[in-house]
Protein backbone atom coordinates (compact mmCIF):
# COMPACT_ATOMS: atom_id res chain seq x y z
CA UNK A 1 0.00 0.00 0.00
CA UNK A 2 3.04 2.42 0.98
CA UNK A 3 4.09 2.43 -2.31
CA UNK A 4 1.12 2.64 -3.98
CA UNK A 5 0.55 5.69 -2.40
CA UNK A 6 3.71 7.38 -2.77
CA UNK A 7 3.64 6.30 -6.95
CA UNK A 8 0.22 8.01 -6.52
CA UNK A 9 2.23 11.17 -5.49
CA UNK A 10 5.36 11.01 -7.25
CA UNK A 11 2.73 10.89 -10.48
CA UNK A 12 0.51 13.74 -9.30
CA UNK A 13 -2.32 10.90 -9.55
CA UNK A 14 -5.14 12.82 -6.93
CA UNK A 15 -5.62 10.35 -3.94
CA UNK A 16 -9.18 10.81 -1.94
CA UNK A 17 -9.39 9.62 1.20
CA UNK A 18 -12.37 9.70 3.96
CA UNK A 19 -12.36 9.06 7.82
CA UNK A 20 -9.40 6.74 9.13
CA UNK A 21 -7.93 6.31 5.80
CA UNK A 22 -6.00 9.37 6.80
CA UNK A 23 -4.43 7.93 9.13
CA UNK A 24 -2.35 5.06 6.47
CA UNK A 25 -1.95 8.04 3.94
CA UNK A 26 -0.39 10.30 6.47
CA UNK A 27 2.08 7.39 7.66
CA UNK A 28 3.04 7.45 4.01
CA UNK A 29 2.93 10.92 3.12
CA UNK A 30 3.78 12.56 6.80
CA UNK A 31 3.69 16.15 5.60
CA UNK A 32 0.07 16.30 4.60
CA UNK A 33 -2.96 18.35 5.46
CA UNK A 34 -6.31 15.91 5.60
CA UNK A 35 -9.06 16.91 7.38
CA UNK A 36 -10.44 15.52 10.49
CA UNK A 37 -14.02 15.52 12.61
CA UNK A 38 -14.30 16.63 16.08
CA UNK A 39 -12.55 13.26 17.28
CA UNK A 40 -8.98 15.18 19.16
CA UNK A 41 -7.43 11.57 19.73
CA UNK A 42 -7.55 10.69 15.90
CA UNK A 43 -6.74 14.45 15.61
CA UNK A 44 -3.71 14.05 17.95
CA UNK A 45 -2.72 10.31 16.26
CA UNK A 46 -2.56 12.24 13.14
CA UNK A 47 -0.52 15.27 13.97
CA UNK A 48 2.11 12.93 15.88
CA UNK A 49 3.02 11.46 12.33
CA UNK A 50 3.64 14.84 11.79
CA UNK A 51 1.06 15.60 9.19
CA UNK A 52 -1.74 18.71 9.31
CA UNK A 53 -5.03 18.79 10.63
CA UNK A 54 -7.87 21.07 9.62
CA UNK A 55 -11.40 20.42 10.78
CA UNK A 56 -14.22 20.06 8.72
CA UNK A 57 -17.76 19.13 8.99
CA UNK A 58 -19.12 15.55 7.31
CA UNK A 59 -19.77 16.73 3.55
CA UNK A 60 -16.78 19.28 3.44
CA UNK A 61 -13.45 18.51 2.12
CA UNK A 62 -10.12 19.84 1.82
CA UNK A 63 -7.45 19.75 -0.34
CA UNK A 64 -4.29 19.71 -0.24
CA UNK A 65 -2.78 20.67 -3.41
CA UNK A 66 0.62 20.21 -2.61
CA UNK A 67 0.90 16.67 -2.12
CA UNK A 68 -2.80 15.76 -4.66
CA UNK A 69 -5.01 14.24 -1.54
CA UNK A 70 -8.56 14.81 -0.82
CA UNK A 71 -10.27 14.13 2.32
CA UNK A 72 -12.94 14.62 4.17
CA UNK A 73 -13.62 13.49 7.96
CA UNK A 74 -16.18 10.90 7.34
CA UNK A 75 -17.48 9.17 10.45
CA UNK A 76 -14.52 10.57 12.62
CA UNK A 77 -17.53 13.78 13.02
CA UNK A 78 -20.48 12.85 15.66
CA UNK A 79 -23.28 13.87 13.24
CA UNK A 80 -22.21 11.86 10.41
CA UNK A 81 -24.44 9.70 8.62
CA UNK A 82 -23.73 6.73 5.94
CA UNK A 83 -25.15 8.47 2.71
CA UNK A 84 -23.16 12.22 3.72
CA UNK A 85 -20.03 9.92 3.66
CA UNK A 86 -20.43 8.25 0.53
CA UNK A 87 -21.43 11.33 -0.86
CA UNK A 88 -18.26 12.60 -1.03
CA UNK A 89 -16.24 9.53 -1.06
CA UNK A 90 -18.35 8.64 -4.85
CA UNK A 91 -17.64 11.74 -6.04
CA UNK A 92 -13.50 11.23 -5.53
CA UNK A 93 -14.29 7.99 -7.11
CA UNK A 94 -15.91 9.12 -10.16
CA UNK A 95 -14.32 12.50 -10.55
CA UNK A 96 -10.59 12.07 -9.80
């Protein structure tokens, strides 16, 4: 998977990611931004990589341009229900 990810980069191939998947792109990729839900110990987990945080709500994404990933917080958010998730993790899918 590690170097899956890192072609993905080295390529400029976008990579979308939702809820913990964060977590495996950001032990590949430790300098990235990916956004998280109001969960601080996934939040904390995260930054200890040494990646970014930025919180979003379920439905909103950010991107970080620099390194071509996508995320959104997914379940790690309280009010986050199945079909907001998939949402946005079907639109990476068929859009990137």
């Amino acid at each position: 998977m590690k170097r899956v990810i890192h072609e993905f980069n080295r390529i400029k191939k976008p990579i979308g990611i939702s809820c913990s998947a964060a977590l495996l792109v950001a032990k590949c990729l430790p300098h990235i931004t990916v956004a998280v839900g109001a969960r601080e110990d996934y939040e904390r987990a995260i930054e200890q990589i040494g990646a970014t945080t930025i919180r979003k709500k379920v439905g909103e994404v950010h991107e970080d341009r620099l390194h071509h990933v996508i995320s959104t917080p997914g379940f790690g958010h309280p009010d986050a229900q199945a079909n907001q998730v998939c949402g946005v993790v079907f639109f990476f899918f068929f859009f990137f």
